[in-house]
C-alpha atoms as a PDB file:
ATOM      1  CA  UNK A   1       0.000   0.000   0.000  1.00  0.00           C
ATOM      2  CA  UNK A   2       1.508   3.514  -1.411  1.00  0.00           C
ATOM      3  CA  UNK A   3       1.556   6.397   0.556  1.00  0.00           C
ATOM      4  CA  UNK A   4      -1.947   8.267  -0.664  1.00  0.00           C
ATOM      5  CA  UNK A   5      -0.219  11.525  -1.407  1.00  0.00           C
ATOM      6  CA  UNK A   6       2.597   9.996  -3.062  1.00  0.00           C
ATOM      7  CA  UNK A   7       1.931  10.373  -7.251  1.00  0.00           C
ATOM      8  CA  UNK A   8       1.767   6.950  -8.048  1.00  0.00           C
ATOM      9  CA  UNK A   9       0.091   4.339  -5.837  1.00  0.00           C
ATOM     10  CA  UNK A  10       0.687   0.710  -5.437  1.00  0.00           C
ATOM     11  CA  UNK A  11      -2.321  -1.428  -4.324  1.00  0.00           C
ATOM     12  CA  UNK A  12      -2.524  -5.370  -4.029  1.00  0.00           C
ATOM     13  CA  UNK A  13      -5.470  -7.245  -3.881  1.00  0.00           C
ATOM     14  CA  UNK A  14      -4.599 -10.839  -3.798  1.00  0.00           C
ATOM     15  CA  UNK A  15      -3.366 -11.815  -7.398  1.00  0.00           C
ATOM     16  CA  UNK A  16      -4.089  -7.927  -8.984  1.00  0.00           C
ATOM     17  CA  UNK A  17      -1.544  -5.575  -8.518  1.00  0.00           C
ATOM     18  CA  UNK A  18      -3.012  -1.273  -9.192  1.00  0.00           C
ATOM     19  CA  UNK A  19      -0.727   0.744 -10.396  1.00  0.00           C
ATOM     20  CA  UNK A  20      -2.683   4.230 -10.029  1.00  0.00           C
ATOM     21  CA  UNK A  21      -1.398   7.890 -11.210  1.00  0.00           C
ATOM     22  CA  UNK A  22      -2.320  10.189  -8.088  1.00  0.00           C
ATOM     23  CA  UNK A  23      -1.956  13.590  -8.944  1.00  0.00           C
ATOM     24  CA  UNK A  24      -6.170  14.272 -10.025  1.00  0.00           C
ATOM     25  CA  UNK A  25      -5.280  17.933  -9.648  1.00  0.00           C
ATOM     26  CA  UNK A  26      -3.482  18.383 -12.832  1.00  0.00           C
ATOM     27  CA  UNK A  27      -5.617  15.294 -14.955  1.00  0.00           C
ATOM     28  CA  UNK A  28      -2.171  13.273 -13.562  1.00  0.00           C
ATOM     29  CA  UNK A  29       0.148  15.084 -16.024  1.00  0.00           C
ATOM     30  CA  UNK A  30       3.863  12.941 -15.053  1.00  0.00           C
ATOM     31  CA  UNK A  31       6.074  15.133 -13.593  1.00  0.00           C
ATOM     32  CA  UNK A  32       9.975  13.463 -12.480  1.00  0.00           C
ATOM     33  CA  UNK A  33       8.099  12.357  -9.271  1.00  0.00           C
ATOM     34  CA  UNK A  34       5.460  10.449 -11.009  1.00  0.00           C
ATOM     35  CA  UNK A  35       7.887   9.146 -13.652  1.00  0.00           C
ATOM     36  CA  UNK A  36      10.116   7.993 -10.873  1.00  0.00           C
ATOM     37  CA  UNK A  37       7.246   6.361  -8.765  1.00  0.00           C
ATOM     38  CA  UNK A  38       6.028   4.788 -11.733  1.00  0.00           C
ATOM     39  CA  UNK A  39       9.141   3.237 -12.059  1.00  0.00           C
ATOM     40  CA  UNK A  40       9.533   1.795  -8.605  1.00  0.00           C
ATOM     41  CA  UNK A  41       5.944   0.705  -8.826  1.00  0.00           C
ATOM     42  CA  UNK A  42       6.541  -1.247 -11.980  1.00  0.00           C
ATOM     43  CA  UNK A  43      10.218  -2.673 -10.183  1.00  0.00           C
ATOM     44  CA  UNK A  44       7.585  -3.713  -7.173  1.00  0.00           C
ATOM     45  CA  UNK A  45       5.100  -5.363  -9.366  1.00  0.00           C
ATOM     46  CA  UNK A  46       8.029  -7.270 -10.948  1.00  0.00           C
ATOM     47  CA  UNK A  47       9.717  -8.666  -8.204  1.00  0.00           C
ATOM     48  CA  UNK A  48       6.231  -9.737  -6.212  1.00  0.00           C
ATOM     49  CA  UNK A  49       5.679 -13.432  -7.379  1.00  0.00           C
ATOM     50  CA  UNK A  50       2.271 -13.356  -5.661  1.00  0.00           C
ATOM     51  CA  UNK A  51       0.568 -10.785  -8.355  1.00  0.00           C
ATOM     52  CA  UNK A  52      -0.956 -12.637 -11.658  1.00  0.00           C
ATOM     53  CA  UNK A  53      -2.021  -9.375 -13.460  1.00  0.00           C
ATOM     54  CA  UNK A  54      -1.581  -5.574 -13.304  1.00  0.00           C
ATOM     55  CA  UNK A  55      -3.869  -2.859 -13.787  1.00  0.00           C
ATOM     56  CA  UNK A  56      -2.607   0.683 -14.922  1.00  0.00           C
ATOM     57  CA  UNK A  57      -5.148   3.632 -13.945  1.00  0.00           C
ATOM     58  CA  UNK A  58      -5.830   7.027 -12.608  1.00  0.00           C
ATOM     59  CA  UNK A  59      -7.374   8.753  -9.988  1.00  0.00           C
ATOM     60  CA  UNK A  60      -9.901  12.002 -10.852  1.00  0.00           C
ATOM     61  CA  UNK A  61     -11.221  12.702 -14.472  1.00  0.00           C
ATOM     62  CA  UNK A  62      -8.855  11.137 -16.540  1.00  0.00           C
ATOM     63  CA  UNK A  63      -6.156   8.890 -17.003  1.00  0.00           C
ATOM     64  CA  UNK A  64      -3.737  11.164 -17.751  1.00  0.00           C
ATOM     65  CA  UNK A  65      -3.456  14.027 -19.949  1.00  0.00           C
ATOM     66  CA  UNK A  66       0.520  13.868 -20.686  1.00  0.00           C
ATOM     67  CA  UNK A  67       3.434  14.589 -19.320  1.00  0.00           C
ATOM     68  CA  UNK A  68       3.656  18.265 -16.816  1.00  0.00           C
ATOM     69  CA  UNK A  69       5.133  20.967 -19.221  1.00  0.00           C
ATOM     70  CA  UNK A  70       4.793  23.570 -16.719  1.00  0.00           C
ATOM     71  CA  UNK A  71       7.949  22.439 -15.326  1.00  0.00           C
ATOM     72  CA  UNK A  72       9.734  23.563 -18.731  1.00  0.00           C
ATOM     73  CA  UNK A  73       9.053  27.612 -18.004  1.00  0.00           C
ATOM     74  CA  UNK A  74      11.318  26.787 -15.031  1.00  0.00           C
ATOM     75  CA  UNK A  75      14.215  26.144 -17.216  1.00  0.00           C
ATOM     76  CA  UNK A  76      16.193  28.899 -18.678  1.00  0.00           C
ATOM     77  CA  UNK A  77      18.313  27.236 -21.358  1.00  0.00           C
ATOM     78  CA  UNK A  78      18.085  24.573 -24.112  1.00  0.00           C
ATOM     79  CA  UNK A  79      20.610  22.558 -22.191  1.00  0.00           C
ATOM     80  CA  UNK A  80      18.291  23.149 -19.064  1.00  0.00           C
ATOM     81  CA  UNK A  81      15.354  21.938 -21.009  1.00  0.00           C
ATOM     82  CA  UNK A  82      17.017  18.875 -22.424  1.00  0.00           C
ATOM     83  CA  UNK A  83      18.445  17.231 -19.522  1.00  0.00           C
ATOM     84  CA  UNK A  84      15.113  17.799 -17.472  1.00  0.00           C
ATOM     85  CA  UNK A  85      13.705  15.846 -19.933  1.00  0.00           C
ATOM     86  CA  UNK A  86      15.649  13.293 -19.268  1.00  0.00           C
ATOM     87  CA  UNK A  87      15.503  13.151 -15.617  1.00  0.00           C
ATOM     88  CA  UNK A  88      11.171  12.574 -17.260  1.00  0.00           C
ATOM     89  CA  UNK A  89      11.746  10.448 -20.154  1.00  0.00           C
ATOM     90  CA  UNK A  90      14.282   7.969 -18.583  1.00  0.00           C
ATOM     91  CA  UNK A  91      12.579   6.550 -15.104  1.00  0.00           C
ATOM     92  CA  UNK A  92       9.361   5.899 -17.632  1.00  0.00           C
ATOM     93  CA  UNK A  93      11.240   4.246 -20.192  1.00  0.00           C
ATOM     94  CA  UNK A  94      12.519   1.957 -17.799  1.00  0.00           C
ATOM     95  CA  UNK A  95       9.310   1.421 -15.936  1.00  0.00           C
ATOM     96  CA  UNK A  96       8.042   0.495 -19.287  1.00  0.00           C
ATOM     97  CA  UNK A  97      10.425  -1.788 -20.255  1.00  0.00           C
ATOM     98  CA  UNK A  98      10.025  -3.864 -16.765  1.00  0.00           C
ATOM     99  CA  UNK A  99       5.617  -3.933 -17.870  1.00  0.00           C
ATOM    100  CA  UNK A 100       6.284  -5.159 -21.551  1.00  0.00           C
ATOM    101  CA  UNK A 101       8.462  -8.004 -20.587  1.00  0.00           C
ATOM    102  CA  UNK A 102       6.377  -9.055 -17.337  1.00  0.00           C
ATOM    103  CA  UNK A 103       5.588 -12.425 -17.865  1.00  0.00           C
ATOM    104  CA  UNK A 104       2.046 -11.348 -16.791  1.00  0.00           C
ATOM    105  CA  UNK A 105      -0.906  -9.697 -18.178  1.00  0.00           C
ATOM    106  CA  UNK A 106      -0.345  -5.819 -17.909  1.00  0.00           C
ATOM    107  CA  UNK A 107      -4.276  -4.119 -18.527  1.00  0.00           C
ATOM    108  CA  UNK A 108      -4.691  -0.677 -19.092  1.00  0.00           C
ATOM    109  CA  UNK A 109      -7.856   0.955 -17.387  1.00  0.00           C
ATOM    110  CA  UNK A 110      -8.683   4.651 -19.567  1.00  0.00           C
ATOM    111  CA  UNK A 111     -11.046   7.164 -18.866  1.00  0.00           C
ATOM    112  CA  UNK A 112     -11.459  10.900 -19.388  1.00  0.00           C
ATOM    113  CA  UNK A 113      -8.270  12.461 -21.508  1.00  0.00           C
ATOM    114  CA  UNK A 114      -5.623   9.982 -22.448  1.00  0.00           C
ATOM    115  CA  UNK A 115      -3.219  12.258 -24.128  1.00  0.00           C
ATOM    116  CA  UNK A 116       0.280  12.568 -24.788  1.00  0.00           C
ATOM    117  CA  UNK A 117       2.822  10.204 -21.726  1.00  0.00           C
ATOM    118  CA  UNK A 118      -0.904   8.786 -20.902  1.00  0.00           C
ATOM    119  CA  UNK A 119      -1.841   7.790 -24.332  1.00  0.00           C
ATOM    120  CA  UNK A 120       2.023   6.136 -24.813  1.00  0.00           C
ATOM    121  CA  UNK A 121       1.531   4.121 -21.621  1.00  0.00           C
ATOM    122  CA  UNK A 122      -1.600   2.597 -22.833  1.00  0.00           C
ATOM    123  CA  UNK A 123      -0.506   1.497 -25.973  1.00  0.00           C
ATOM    124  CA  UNK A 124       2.091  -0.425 -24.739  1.00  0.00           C
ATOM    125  CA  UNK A 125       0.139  -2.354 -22.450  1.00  0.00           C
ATOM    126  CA  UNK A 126      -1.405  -6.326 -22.961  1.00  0.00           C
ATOM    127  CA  UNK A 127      -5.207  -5.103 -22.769  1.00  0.00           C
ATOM    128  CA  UNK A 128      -6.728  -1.537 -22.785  1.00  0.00           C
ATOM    129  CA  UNK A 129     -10.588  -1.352 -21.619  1.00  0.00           C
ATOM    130  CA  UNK A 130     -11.900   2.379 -22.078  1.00  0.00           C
ATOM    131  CA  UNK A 131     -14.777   4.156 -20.433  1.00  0.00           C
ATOM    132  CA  UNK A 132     -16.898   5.427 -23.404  1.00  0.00           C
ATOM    133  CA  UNK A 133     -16.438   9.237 -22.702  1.00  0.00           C
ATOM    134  CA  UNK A 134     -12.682   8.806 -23.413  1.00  0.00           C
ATOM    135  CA  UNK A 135     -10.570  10.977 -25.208  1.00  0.00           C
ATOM    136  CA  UNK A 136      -7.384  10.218 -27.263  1.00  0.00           C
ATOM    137  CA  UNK A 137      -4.444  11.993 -28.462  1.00  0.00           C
ATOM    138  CA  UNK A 138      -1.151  12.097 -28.869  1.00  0.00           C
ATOM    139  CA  UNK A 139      -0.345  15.805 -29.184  1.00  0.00           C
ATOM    140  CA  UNK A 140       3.714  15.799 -29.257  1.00  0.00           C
ATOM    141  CA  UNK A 141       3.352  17.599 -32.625  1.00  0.00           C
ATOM    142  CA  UNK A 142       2.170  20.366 -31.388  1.00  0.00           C
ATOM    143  CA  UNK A 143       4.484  20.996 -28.745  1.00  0.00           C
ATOM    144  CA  UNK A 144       7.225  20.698 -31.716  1.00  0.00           C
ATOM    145  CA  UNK A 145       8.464  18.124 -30.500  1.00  0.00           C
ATOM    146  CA  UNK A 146       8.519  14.173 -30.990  1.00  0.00           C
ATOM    147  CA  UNK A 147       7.092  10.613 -29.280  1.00  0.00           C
ATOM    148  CA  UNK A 148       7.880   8.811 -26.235  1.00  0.00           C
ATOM    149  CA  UNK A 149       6.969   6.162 -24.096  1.00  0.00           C
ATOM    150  CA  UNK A 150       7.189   3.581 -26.879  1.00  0.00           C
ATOM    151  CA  UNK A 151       4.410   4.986 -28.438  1.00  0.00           C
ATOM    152  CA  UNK A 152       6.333   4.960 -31.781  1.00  0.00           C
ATOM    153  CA  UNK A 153       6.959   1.342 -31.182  1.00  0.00           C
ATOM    154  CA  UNK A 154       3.470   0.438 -30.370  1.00  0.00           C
ATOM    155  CA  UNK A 155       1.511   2.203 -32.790  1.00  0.00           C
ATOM    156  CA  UNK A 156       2.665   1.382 -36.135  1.00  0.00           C
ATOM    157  CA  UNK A 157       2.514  -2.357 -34.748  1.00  0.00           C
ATOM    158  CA  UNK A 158      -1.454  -1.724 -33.625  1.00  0.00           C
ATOM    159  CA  UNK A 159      -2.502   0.305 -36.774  1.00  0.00           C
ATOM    160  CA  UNK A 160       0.120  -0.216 -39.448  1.00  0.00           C
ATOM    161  CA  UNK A 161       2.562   2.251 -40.418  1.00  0.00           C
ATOM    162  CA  UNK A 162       0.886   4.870 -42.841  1.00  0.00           C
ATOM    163  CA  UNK A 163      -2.245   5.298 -39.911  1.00  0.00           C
ATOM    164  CA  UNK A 164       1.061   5.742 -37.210  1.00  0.00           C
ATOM    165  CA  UNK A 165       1.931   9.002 -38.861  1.00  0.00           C
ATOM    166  CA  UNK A 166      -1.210  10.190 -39.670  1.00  0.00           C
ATOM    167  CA  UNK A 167      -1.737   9.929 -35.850  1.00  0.00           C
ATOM    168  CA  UNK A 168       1.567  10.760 -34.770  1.00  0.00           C
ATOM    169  CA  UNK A 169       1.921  14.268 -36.623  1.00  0.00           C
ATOM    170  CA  UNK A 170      -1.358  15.630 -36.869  1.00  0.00           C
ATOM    171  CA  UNK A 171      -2.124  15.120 -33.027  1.00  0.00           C
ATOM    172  CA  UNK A 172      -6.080  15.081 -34.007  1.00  0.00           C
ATOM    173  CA  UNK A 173      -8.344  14.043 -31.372  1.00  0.00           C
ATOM    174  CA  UNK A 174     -10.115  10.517 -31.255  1.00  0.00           C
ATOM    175  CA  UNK A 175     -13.029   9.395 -29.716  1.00  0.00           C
ATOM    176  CA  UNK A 176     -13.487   6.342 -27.777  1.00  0.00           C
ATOM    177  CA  UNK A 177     -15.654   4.568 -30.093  1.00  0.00           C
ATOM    178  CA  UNK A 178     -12.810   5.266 -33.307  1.00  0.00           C
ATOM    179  CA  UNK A 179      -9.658   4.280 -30.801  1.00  0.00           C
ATOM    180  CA  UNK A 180     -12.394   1.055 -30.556  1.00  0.00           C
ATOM    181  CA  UNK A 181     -12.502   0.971 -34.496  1.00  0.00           C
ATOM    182  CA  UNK A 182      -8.990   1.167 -35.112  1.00  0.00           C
ATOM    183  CA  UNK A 183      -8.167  -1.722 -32.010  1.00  0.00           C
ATOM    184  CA  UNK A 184      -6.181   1.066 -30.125  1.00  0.00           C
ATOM    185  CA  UNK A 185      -8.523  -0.626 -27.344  1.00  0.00           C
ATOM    186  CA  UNK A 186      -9.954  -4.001 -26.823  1.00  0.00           C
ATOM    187  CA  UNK A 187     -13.025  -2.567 -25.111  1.00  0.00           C
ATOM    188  CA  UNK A 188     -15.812   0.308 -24.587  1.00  0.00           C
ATOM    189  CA  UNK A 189     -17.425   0.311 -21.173  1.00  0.00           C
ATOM    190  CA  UNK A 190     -20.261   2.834 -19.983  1.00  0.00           C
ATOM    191  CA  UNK A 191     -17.840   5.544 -17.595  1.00  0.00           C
ATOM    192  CA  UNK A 192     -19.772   4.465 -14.414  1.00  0.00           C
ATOM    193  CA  UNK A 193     -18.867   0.750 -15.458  1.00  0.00           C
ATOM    194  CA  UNK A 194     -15.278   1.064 -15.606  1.00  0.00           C
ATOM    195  CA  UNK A 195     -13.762   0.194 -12.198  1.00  0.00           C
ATOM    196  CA  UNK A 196     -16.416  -2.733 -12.371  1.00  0.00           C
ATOM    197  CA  UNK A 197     -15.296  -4.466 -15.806  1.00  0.00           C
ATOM    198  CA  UNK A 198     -11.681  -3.595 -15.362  1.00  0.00           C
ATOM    199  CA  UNK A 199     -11.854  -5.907 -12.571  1.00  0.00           C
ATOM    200  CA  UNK A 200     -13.850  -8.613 -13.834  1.00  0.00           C
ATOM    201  CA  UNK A 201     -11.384  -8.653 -16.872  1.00  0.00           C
ATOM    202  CA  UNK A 202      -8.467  -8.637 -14.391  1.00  0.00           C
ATOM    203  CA  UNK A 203      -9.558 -11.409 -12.225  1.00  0.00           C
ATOM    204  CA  UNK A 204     -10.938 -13.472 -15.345  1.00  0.00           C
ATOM    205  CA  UNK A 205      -7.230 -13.653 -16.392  1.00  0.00           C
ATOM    206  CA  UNK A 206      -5.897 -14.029 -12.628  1.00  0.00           C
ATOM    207  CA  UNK A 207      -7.829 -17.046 -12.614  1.00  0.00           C
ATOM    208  CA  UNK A 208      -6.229 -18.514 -16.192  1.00  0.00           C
ATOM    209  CA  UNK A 209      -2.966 -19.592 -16.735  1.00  0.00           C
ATOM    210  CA  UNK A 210      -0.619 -17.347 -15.746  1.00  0.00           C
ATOM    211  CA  UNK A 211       2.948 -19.106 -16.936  1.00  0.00           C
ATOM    212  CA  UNK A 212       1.731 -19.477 -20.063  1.00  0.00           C
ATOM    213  CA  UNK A 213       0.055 -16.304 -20.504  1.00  0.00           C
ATOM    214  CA  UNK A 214       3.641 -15.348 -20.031  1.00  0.00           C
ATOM    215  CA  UNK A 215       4.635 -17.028 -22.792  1.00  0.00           C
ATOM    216  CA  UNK A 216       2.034 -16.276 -25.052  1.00  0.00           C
ATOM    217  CA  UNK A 217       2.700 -12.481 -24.638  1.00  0.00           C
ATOM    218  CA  UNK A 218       6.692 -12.843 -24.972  1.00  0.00           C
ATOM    219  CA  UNK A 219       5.730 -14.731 -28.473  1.00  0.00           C
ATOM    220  CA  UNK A 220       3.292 -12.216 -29.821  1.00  0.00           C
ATOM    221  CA  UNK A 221       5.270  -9.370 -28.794  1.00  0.00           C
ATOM    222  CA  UNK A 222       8.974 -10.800 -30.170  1.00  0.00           C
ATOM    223  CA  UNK A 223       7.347 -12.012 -33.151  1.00  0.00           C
ATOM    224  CA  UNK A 224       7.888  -9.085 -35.633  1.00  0.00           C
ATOM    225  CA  UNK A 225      11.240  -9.715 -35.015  1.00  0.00           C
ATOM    226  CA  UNK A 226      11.896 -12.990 -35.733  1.00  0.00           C
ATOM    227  CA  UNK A 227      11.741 -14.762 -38.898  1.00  0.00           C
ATOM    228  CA  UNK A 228       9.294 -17.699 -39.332  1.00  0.00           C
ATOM    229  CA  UNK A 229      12.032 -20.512 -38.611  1.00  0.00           C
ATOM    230  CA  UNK A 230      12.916 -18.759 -35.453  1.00  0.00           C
ATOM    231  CA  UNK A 231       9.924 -18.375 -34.282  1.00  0.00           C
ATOM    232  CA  UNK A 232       8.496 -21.370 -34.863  1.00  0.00           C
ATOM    233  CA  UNK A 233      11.616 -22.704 -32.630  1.00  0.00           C
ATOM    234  CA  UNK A 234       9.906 -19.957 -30.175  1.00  0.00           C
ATOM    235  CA  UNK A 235       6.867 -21.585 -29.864  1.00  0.00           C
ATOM    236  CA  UNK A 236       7.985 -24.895 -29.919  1.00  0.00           C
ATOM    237  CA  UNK A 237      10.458 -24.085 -26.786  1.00  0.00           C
ATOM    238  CA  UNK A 238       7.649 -21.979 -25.307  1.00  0.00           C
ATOM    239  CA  UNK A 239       5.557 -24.943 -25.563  1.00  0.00           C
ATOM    240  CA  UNK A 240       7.283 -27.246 -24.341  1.00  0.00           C
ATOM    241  CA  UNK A 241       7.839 -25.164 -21.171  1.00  0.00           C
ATOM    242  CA  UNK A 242       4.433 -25.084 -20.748  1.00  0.00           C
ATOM    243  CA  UNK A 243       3.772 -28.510 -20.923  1.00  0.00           C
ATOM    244  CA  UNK A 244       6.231 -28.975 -17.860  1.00  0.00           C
ATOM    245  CA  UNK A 245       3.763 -27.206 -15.414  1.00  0.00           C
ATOM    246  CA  UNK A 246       1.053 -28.168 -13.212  1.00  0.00           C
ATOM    247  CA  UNK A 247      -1.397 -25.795 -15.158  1.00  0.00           C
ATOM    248  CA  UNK A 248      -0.694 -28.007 -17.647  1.00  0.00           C
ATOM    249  CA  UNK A 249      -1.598 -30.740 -16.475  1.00  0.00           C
ATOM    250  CA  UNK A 250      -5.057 -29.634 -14.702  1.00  0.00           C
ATOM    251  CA  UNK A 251      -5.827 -27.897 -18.167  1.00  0.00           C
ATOM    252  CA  UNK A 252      -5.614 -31.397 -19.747  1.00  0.00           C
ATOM    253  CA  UNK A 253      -7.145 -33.585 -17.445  1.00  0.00           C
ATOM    254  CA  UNK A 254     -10.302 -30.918 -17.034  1.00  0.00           C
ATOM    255  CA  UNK A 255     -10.862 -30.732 -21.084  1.00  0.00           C
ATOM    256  CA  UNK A 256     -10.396 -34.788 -21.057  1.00  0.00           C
ATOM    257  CA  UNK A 257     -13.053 -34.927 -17.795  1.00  0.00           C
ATOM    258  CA  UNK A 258     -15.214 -31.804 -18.848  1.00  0.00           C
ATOM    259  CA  UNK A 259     -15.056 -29.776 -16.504  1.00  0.00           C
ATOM    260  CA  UNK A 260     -13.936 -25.997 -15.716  1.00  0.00           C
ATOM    261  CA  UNK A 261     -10.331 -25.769 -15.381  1.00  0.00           C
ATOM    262  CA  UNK A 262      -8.938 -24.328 -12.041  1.00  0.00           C
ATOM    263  CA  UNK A 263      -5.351 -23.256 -12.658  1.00  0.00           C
ATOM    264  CA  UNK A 264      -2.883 -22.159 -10.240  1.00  0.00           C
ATOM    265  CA  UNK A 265      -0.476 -20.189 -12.158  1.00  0.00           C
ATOM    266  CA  UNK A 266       2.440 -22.731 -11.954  1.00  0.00           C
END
């Protein structure tokens, strides 16, 4: 349990771990506290064996509307500038990094504006479920400046390249129900639904297999850089991995006895 002033909480409930932007104030805009709480948070999730999915959210109207720039009229020079952004960029790179290679499910819970940092973050998670009054964008462009936050990893591999740019520089605005259309989300939800059906989704996959979710993401998300022969070597490793565990073998002898499966992660 996070400190509830601190500008990223950390909540547990058995198998789900919450990772939760707390600064409502300012729509959770990530400032270099944020970034760097985000960060622990996501070294936290990592190293706790006991959590079988994460949720990503934010507290107040919206998810978060991108990163703080009112820290930049604090800095007098270029050089200023640049290395603040670092001190930003870095910590949520990293915290990044540890979520796309979790071998668990990492769901991303959107509501309100879901701009800039915000909108990055939730593209590079497993599963996004979005209230239906949320707004998209990306809006570097029109701070003259350029992506971050994976998002120019992730979007070209959700939309294709040619819809990447056309989102990338001309920062429009997207409804929920066209982020829905173009599978920038897996899900619409009615706003007063949200908490309720990110949670049923979460526990849904707490309750599945969680080693070889593992493996199923690392495949999907290493495929578009292998060639066929190595990934079919992949799958057939991955596989084979899986077959070693004891989810395995309750998944197996429930299909062959027809019943519900009750898997324990292992």
């Amino acid at each position: 349990m996070s400190d509830l002033n601190s500008p990223v909480l950390l909540r547990s409930d058995g198998p789900i771990a919450r990772i939760i932007f707390n600064r409502p104030k300012v729509l959770n805009a990530l400032d270099r506290a944020a970034a760097q709480g985000f960060l622990a948070a996501c070294r936290s999730v990592a190293s706790d064996p006991d959590n079988r999915v994460v949720i990503v959210a934010g507290e107040g109207r919206a998810f978060m509307a991108g990163g703080d720039i009112s820290v930049f009229t604090d800095s007098v020079s270029p050089s200023e500038i640049s290395a603040h952004v670092r001190t930003l960029i870095e910590p949520l790179h990293e915290g990044l990094e540890i979520l796309t290679s979790l071998p668990r499910p990492v769901i991303a819970s959107l509501h309100g504006a879901v701009a800039g940092a915000g909108w990055s973050i939730a593209l590079a998670t497993d599963f996004a479920i979005a209230a239906d009054n949320t707004v998209f964008t990306l809006a570097y462009s029109k701070l003259g400046t350029s992506l971050d936050g994976s998002s120019s990893w992730s979007l070209p591999r959700l939309v294709g390249l040619r819809k990447a740019m056309e989102i990338a520089m001309l920062s429009d605005t997207y409804q929920a129900s066209e982020a829905l259309r173009l599978g920038l989300v897996n899900r619409l939800v009615p706003a007063a639904d949200l908490t309720g059906e990110t949670d049923r989704l979460a526990r849904r996959l707490a309750e599945g297999p969680t080693f070889a979710y593992g493996k199923i993401k690392a495949l999907l998300r290493d495929s578009l850089h292998n060639t066929l022969h190595r990934q079919l070597i992949a799958e057939a490793d991955a596989f084979s991995e899986c077959a070693k565990t004891g989810d395995f073998v309750e998944g197996v002898t429930a299909f062959l006895g027809k019943r519900a499966a009750k898997f324990s992660g292992t």
